[in-house]
N, C-alpha and C. Protein backbone atom coordinates (compact mmCIF):
# COMPACT_ATOMS: atom_id res chain seq x y z
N UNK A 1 14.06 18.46 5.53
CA UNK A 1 14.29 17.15 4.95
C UNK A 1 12.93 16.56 4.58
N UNK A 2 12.65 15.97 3.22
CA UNK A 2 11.46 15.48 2.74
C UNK A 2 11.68 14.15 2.98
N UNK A 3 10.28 13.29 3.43
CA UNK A 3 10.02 12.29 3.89
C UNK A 3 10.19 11.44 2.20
N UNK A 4 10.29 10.45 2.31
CA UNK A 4 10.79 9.35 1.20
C UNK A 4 8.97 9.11 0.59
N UNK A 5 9.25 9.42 -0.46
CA UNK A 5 7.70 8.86 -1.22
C UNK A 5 7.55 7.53 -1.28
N UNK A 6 6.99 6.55 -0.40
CA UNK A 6 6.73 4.98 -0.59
C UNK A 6 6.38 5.06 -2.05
N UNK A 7 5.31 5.40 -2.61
CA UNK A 7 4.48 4.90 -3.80
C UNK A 7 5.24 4.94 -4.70
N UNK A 8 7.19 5.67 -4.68
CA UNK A 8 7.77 5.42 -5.49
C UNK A 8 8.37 4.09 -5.57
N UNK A 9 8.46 3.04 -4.55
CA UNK A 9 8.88 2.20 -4.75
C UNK A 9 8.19 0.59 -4.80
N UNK A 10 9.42 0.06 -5.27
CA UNK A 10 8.99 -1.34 -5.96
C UNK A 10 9.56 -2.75 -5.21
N UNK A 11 8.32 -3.50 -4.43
CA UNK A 11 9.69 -4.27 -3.80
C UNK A 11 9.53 -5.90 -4.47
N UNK A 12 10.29 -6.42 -4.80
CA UNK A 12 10.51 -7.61 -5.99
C UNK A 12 11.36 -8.69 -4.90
N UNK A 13 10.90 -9.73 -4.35
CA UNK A 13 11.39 -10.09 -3.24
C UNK A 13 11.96 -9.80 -2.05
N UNK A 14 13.32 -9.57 -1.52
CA UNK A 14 13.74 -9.04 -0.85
C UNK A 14 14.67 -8.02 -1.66
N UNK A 15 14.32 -7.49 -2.66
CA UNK A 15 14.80 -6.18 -3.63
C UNK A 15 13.76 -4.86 -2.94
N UNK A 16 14.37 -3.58 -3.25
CA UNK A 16 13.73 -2.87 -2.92
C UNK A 16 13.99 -1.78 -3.91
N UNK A 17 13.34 -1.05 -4.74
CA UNK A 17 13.48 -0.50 -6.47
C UNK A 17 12.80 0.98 -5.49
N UNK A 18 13.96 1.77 -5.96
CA UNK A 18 12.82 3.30 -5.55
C UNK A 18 13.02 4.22 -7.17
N UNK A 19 12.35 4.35 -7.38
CA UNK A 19 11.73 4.83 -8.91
C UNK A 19 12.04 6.05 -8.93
N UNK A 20 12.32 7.03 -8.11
CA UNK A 20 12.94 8.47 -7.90
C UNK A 20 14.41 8.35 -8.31
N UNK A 21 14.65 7.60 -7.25
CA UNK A 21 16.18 7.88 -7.09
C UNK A 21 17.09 6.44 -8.01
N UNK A 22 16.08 6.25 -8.19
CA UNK A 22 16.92 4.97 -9.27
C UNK A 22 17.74 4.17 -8.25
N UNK A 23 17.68 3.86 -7.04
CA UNK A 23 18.39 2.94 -6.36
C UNK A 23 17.67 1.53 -6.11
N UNK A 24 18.59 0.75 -6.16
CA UNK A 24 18.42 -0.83 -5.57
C UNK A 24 18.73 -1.27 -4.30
N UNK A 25 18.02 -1.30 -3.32
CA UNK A 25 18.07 -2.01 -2.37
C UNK A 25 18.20 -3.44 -1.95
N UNK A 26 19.48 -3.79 -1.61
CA UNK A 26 19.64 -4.78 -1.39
C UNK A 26 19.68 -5.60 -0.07
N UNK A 27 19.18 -6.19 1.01
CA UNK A 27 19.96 -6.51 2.22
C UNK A 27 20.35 -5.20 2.88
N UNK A 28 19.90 -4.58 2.85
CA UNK A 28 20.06 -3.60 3.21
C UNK A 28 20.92 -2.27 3.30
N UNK A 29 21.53 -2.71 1.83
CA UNK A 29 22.64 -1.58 1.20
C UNK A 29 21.99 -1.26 -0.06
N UNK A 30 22.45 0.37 -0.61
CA UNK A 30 21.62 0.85 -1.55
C UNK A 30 23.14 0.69 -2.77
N UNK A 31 22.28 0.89 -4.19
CA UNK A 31 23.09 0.71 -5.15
C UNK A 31 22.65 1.77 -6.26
N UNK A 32 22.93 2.85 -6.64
CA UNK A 32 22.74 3.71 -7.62
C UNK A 32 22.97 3.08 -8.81
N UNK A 33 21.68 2.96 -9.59
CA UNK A 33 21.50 2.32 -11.23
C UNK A 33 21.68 3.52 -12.34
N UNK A 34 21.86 2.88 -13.10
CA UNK A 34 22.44 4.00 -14.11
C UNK A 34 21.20 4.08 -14.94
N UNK A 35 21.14 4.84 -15.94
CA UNK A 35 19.60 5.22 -16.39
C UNK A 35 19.19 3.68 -17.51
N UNK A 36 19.97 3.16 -18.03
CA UNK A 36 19.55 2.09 -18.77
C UNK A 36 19.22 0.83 -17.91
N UNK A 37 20.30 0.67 -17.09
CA UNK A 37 19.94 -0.46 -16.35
C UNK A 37 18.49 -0.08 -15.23
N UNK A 38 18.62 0.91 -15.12
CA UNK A 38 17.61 1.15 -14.37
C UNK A 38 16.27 0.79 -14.84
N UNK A 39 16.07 1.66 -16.34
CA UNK A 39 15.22 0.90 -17.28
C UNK A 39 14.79 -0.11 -17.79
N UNK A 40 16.15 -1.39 -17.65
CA UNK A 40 16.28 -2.37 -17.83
C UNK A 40 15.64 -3.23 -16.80
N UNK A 41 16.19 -2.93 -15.34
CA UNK A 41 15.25 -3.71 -14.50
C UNK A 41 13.76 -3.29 -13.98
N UNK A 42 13.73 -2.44 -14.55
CA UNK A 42 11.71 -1.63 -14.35
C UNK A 42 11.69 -2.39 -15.29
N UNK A 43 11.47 -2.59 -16.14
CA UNK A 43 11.04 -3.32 -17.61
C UNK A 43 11.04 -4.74 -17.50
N UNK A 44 11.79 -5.61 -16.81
CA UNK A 44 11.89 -6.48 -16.73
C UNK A 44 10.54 -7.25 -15.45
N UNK A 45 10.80 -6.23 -14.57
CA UNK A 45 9.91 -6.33 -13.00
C UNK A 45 8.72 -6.34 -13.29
N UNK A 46 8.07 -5.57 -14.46
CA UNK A 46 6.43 -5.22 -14.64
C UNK A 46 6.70 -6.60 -15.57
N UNK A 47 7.62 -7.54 -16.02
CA UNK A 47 7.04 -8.46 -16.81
C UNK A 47 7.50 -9.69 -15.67
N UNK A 48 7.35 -10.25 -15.01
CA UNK A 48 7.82 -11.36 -14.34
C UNK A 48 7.50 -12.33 -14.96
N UNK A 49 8.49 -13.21 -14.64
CA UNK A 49 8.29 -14.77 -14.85
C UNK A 49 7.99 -15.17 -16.28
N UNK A 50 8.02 -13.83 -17.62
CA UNK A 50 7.53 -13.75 -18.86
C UNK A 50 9.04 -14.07 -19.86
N UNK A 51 8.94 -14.53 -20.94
CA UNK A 51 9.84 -14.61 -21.51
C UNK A 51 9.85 -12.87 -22.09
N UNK A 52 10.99 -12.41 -22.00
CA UNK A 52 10.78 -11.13 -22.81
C UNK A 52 12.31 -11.40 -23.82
N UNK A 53 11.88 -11.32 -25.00
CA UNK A 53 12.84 -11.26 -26.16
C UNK A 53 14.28 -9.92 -26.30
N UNK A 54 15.33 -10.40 -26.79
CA UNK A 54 16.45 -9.58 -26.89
C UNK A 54 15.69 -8.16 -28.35
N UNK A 55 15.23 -8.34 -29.05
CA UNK A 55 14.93 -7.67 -30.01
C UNK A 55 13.54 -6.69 -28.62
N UNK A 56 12.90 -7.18 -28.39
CA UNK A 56 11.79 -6.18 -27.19
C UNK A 56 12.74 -5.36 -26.24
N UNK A 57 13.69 -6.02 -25.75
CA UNK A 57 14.19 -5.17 -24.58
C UNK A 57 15.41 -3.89 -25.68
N UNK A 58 15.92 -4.42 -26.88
CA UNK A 58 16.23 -3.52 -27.43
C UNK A 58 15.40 -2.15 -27.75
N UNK A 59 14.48 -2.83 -28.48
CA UNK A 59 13.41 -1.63 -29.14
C UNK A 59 13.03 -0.44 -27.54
N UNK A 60 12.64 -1.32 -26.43
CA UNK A 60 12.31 -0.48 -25.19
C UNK A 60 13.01 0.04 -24.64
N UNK A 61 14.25 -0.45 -24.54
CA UNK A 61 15.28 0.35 -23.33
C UNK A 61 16.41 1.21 -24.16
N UNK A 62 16.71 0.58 -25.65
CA UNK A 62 17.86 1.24 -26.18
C UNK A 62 16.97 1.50 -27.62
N UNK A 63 15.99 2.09 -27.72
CA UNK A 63 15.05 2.11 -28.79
C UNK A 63 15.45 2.40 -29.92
N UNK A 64 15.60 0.71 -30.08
CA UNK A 64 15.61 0.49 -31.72
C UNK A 64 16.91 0.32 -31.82
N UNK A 65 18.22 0.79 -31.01
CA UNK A 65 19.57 0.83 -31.26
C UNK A 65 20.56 -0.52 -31.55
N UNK A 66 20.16 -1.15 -32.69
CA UNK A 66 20.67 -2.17 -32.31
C UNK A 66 22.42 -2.22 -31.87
N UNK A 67 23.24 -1.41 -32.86
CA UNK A 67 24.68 -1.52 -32.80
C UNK A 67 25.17 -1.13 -31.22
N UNK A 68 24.22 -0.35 -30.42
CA UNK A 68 24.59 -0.31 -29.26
C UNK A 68 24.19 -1.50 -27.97
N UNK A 69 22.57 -1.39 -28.52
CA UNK A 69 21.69 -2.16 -27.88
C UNK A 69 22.63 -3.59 -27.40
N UNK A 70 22.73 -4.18 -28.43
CA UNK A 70 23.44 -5.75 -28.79
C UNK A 70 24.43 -5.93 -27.26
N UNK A 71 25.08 -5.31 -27.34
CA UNK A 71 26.39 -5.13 -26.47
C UNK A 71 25.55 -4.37 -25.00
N UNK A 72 25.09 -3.53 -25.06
CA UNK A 72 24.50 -3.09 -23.74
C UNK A 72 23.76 -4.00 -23.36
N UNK A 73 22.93 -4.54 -23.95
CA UNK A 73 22.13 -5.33 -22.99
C UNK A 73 22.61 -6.52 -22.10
N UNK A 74 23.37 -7.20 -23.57
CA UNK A 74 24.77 -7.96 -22.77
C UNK A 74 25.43 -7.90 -21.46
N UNK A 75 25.82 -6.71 -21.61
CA UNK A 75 26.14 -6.05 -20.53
C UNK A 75 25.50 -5.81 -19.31
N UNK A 76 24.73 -5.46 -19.13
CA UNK A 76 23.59 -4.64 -18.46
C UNK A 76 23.00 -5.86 -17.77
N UNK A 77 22.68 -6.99 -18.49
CA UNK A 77 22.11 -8.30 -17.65
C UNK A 77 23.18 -8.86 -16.83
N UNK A 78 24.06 -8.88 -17.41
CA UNK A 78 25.33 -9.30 -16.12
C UNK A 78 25.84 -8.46 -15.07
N UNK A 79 25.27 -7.26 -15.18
CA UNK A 79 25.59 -6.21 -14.20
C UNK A 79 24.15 -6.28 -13.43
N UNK A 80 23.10 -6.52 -13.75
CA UNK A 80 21.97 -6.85 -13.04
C UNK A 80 22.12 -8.41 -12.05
N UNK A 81 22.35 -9.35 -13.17
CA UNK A 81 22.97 -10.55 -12.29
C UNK A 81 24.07 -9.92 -11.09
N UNK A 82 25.00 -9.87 -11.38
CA UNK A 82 25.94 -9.68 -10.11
C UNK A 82 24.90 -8.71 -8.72
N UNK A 83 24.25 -7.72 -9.35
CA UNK A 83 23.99 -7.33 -8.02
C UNK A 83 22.82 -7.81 -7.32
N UNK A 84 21.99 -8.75 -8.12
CA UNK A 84 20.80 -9.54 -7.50
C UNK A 84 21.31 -10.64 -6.98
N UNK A 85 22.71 -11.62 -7.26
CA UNK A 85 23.06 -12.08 -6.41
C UNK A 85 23.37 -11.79 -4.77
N UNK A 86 23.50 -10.88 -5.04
CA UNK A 86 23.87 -10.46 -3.31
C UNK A 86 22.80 -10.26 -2.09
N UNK A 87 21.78 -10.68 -2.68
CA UNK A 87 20.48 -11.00 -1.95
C UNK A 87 20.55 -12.47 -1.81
N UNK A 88 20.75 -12.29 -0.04
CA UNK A 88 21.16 -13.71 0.38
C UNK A 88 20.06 -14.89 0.12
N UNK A 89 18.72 -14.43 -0.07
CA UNK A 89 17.52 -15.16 -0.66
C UNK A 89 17.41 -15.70 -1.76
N UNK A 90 18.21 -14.96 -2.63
CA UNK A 90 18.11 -14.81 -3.83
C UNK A 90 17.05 -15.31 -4.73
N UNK A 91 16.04 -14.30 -4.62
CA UNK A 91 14.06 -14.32 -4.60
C UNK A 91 14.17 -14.11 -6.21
N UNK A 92 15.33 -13.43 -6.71
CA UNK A 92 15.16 -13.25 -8.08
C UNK A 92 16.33 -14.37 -8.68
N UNK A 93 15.76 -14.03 -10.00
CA UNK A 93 17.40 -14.58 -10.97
C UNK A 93 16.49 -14.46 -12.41
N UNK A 94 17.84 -13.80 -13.15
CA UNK A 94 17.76 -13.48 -14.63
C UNK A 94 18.22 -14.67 -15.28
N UNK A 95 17.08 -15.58 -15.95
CA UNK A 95 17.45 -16.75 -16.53
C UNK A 95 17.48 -16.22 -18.08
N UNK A 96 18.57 -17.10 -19.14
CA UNK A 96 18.85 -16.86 -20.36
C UNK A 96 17.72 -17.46 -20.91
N UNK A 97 17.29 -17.34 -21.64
CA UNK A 97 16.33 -18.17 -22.79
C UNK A 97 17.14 -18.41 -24.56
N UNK A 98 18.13 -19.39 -24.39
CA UNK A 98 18.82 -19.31 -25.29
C UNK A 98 18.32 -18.94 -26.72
N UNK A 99 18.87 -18.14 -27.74
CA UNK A 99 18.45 -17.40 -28.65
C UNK A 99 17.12 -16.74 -29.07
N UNK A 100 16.67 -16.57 -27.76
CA UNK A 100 15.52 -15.86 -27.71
C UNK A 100 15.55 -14.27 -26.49
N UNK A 101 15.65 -14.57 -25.63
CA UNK A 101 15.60 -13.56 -24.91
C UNK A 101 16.35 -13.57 -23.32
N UNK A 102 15.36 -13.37 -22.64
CA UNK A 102 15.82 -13.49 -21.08
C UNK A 102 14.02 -13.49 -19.96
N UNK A 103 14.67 -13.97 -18.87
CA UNK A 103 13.25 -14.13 -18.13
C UNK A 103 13.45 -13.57 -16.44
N UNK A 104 12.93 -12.74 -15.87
CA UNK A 104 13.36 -12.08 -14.96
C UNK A 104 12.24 -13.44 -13.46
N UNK A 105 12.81 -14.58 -13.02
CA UNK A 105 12.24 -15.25 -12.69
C UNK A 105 12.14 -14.85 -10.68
N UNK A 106 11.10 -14.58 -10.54
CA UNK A 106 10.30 -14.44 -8.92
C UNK A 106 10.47 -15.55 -8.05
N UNK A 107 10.78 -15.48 -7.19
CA UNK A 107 10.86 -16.59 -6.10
C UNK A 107 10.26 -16.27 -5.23
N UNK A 108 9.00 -17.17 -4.68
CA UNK A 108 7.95 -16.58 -3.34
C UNK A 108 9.12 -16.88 -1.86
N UNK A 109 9.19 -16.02 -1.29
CA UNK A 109 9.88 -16.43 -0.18
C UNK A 109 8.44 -17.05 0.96
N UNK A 110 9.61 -18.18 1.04
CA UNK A 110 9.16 -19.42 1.42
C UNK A 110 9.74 -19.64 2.76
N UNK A 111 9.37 -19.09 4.59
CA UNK A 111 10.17 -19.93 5.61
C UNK A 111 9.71 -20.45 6.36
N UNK A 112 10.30 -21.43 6.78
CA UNK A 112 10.07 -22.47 7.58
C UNK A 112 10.30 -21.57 9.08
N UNK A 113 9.83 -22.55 10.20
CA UNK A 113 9.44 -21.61 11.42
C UNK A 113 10.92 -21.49 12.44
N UNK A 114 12.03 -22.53 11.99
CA UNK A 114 13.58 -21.80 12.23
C UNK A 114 14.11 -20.51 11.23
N UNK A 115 13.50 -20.37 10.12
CA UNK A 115 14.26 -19.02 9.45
C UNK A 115 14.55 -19.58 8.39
N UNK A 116 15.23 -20.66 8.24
CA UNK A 116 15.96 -21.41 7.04
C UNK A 116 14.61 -21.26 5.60
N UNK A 117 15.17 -21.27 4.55
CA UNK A 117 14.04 -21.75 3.24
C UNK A 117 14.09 -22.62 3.18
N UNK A 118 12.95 -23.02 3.03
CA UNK A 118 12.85 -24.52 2.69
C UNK A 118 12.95 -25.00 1.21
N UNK A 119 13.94 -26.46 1.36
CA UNK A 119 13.90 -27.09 -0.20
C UNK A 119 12.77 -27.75 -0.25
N UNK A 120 12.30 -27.73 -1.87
CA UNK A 120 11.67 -29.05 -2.55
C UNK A 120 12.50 -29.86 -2.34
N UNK A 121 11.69 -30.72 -1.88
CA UNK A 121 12.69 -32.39 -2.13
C UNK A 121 11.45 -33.25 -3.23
N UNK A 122 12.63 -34.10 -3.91
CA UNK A 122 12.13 -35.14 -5.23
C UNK A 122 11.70 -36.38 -4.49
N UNK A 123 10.54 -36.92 -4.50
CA UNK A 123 10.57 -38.01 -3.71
C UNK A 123 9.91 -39.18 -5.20
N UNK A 124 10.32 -40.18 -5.14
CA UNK A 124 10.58 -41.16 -6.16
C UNK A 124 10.43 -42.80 -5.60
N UNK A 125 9.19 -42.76 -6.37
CA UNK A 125 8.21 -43.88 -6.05
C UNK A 125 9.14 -45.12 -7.03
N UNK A 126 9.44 -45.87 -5.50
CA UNK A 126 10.24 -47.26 -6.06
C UNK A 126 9.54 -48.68 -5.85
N UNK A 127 8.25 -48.66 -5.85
CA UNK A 127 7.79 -49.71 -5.48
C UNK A 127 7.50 -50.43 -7.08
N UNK A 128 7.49 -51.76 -6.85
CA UNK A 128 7.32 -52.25 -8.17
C UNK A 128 5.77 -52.21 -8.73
N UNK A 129 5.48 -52.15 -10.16
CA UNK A 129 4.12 -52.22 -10.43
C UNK A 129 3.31 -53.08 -10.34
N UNK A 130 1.89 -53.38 -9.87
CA UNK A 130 1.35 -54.88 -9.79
C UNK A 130 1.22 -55.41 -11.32
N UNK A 131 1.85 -54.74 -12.44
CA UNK A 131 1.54 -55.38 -13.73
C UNK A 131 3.40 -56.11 -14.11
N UNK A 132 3.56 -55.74 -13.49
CA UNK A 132 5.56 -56.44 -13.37
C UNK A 132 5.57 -57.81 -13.22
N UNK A 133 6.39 -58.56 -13.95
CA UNK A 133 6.01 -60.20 -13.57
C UNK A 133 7.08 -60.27 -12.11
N UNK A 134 6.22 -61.40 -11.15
CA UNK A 134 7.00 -61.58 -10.09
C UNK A 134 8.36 -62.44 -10.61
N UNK A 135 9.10 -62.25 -9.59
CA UNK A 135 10.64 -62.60 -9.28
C UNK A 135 10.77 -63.79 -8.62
N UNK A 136 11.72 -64.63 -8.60
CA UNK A 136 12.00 -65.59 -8.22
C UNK A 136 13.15 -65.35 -7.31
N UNK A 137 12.99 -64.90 -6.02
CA UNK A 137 14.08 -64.72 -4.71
C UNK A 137 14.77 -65.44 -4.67
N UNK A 138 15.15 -66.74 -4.86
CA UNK A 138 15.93 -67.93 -4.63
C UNK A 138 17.17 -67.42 -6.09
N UNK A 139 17.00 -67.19 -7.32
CA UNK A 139 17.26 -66.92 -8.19
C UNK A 139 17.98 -65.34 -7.90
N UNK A 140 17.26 -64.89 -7.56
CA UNK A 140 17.22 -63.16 -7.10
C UNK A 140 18.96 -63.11 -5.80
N UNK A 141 18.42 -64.32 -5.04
CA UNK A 141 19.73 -64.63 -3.90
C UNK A 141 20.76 -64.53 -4.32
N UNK A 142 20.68 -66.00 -5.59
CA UNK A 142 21.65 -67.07 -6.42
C UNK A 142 22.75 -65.65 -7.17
N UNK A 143 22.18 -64.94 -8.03
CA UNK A 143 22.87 -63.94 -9.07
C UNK A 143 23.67 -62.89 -7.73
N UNK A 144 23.07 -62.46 -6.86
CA UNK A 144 23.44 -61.55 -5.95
C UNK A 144 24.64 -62.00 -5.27
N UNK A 145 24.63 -63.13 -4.84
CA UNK A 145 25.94 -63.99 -4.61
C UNK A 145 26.98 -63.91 -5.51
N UNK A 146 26.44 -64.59 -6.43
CA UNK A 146 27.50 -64.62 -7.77
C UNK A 146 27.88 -63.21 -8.47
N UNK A 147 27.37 -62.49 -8.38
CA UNK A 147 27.52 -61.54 -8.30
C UNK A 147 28.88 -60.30 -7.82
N UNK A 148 28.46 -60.72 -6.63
CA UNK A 148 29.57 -60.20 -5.18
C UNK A 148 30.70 -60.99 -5.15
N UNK A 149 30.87 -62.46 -5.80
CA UNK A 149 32.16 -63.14 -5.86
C UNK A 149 32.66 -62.68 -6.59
N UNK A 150 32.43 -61.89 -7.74
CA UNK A 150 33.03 -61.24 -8.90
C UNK A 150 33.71 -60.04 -8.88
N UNK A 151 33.11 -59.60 -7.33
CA UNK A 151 33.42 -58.12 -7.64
C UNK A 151 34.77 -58.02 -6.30
């Protein structure tokens, strides 16, 4: 039994790409890629985070084919989506670039010291500006009242 060649593989978050055997590692289940998609996501991986155009991934993966290309690639990205979802991290995601292409987008895994990822949170500065004319509170009271009787 031959030991597994590391240098064949590719690891793209918690993805794991072995370049021999054309499998995807996911969470720890393997997935046999078919020779286009396989091509499709090598091609995509050496470009991260890049816009790469529907006419480029044609010419490269289905070279030059458009009458097939069109429809495979179609294809082929939603069969890539479904199985990169299943990475509970989900470190990747194939974003559309409407009438242009597609973007194979990286996520740094990011954890906090329970395990969980951590969100960005939006934090949104509500203080008033010192160039704002002041308010009249008594007035400010008056409407707030009248206000609440209305409602």
């Amino acid at each position: 039994m031959s030991m597994p060649n590391h240098d064949a593989m590719i690891a793209v978050g918690k993805l794991n790409l072995n370049l021999q055997t054309h499998e995807l590692t996911i969470n720890e289940k393997s997935y046999h890629l078919r020779f286009k998609l396989f091509h499709l996501i090598t091609y995509m991986i050496n470009k991260p985070n890049q816009l790469i155009t529907r006419q480029e991934l044609i010419e490269e993966v289905w070279k030059g084919n458009y009458y097939i290309g069109e429809k495979g690639l179609t294809h082929a990205i939603c069969m890539l989506r479904t199985l990169i979802k299943k990475d509970p991290h989900y470190s990747l995601r194939i974003e559309t670039i409407p009438k242009t292409g597609y973007q194979l987008r990286v996520f740094e895994d990011h954890k906090s010291t329970s395990g969980a990822s951590k969100e960005s949170h939006l934090t949104i500065d509500t203080s008033i500006p010192a160039w704002w004319p002041p308010t009249n509170s008594e007035q400010d009271e008056k409407f707030n009242r009248d206000w609440k009787s209305l409602a």
